[in-house]
Every structure is written in C-alpha cells, then in structure tokens.
N, C-alpha and C. Protein backbone atom coordinates (compact mmCIF):
# COMPACT_ATOMS: atom_id res chain seq x y z
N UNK A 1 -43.32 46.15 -83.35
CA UNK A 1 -43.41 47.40 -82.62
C UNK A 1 -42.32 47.49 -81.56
N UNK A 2 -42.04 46.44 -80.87
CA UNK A 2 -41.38 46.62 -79.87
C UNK A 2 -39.84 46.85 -80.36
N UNK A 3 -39.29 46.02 -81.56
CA UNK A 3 -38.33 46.47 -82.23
C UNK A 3 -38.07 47.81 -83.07
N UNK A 4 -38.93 48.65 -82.81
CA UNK A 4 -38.49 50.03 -83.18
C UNK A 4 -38.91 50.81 -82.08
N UNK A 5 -38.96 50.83 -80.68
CA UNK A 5 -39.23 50.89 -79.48
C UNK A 5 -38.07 50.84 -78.98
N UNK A 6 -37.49 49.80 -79.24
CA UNK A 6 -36.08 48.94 -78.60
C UNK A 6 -35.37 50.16 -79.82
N UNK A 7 -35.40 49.91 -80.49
CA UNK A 7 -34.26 51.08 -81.70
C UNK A 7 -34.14 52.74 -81.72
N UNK A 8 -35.41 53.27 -81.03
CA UNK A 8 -35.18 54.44 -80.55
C UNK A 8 -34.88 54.73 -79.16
N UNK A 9 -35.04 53.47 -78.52
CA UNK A 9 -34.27 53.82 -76.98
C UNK A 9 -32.73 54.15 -77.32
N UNK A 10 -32.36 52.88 -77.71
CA UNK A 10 -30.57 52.92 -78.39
C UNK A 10 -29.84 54.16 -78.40
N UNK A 11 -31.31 54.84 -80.19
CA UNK A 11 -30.78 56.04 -80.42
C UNK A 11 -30.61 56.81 -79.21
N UNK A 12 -31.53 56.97 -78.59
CA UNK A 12 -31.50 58.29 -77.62
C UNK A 12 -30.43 58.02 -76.78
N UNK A 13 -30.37 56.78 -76.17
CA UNK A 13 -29.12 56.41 -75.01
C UNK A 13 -27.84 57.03 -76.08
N UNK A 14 -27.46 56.70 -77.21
CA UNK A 14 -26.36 57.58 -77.79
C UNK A 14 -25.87 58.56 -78.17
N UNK A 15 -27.04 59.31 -78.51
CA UNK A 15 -27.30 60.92 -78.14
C UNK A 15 -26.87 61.28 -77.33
N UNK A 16 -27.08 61.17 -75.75
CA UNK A 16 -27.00 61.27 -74.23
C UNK A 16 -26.05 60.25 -74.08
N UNK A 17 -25.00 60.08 -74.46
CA UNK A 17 -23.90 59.62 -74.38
C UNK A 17 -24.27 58.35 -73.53
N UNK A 18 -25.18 57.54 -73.07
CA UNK A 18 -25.69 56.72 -71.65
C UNK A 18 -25.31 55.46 -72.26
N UNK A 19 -24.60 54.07 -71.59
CA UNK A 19 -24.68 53.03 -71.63
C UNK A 19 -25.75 52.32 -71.08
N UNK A 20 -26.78 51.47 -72.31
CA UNK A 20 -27.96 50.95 -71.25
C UNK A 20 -26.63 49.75 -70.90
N UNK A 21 -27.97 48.74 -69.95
CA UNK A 21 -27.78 47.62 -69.56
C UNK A 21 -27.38 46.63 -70.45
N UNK A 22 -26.67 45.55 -70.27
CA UNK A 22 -25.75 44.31 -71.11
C UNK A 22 -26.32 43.77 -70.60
N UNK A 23 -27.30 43.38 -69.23
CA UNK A 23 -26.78 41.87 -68.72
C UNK A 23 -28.16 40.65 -68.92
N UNK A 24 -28.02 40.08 -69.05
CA UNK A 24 -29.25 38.65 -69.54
C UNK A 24 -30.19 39.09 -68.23
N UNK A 25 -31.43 38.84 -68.46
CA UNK A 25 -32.74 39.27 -68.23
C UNK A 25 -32.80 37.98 -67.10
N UNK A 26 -32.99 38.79 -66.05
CA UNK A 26 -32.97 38.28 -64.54
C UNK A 26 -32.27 38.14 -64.01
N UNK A 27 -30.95 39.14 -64.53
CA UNK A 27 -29.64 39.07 -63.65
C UNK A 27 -29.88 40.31 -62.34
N UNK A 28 -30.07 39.27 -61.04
CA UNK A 28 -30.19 40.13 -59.90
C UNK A 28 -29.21 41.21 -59.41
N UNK A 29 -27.84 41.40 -60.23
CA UNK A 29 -26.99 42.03 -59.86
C UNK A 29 -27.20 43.56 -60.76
N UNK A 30 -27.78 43.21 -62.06
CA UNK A 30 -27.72 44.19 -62.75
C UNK A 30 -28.61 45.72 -62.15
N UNK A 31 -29.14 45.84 -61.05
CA UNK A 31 -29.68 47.09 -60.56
C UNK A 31 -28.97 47.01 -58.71
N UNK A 32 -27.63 46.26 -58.73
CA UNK A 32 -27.57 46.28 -58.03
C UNK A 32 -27.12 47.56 -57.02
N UNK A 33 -26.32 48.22 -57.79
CA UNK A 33 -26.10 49.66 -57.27
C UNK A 33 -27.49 50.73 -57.10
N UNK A 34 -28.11 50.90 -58.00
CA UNK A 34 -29.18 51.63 -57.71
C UNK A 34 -30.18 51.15 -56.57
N UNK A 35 -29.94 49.35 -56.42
CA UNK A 35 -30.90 49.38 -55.29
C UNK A 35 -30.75 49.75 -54.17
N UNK A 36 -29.19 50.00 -53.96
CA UNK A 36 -28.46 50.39 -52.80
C UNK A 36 -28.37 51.70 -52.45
N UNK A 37 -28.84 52.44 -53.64
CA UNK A 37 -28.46 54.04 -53.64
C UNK A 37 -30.05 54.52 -53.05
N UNK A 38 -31.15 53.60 -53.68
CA UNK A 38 -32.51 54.11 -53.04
C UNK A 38 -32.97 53.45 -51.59
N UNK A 39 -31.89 52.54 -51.37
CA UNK A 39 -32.33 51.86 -50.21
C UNK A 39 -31.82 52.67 -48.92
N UNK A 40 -30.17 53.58 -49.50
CA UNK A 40 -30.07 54.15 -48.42
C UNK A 40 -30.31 55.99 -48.70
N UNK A 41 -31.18 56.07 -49.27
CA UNK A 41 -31.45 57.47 -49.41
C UNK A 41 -33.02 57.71 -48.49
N UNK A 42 -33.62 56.25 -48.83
CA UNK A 42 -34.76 56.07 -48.13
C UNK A 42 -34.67 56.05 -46.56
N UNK A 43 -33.86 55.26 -46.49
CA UNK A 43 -33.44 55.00 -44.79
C UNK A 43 -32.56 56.47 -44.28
N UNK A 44 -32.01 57.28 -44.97
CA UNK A 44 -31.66 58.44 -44.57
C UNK A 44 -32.52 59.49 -44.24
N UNK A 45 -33.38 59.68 -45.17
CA UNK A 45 -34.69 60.21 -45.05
C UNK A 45 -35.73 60.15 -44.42
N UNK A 46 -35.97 58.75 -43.99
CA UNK A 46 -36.49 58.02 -42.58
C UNK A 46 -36.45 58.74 -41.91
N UNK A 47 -34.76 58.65 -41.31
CA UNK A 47 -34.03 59.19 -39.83
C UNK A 47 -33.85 60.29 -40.00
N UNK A 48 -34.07 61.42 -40.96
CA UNK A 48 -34.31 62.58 -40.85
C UNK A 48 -35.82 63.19 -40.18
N UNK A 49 -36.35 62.48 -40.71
CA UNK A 49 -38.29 62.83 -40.59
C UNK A 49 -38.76 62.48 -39.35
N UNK A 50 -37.72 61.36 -38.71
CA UNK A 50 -38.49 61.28 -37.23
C UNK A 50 -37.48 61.83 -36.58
N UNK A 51 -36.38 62.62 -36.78
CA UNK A 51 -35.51 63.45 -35.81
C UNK A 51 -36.55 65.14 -36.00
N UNK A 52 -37.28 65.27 -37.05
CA UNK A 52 -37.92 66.15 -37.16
C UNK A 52 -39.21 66.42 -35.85
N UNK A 53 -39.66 65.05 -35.85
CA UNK A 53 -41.01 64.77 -35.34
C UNK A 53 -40.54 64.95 -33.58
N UNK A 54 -39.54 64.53 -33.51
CA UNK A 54 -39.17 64.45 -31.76
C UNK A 54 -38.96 65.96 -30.84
C-alpha cells in the first residue's frame, strides 16, 4: 500500500511541476529553510499582536 501511496505522490509532484525531497531520512537540514521561514513569520506575528495590545 504504501508503495502506490509513495507512486501517486511522485505522480502528482510532476504534474505540479514540484521537486519532493532527496535527502536520507533524518537529515536535520532537509526542512531547514522552511523551519526558518515559520520560525520567523511566527516571531513577526508575535511582535505584531502585542504592538496591537499596547
């Protein structure tokens, strides 16, 4: 099951033109941009909400 799971993700990522992920399973780097993009969207949003509150 999981191999035709895994085979229609593929498809669809090529459809939608999208490169999944390459990298061996527990590579801490591989979300490393996105963790950075929600880490500072969060902390932006923070300092918006309590400039609201003041």
């Amino acid at each position: 099951m999981q191999i035709i799971i895994s085979g229609l993700r593929n498809i669809k990522l090529t459809k939608l033109e999208i490169l999944g992920s390459h990298s061996r399973r527990g590579d801490c780097f591989d979300n490393a941009y996105i963790e950075l993009f929600f880490s500072q969207l969060k902390t932006e949003k923070f300092e918006r909400s309590q400039k609201n509150l003041s």
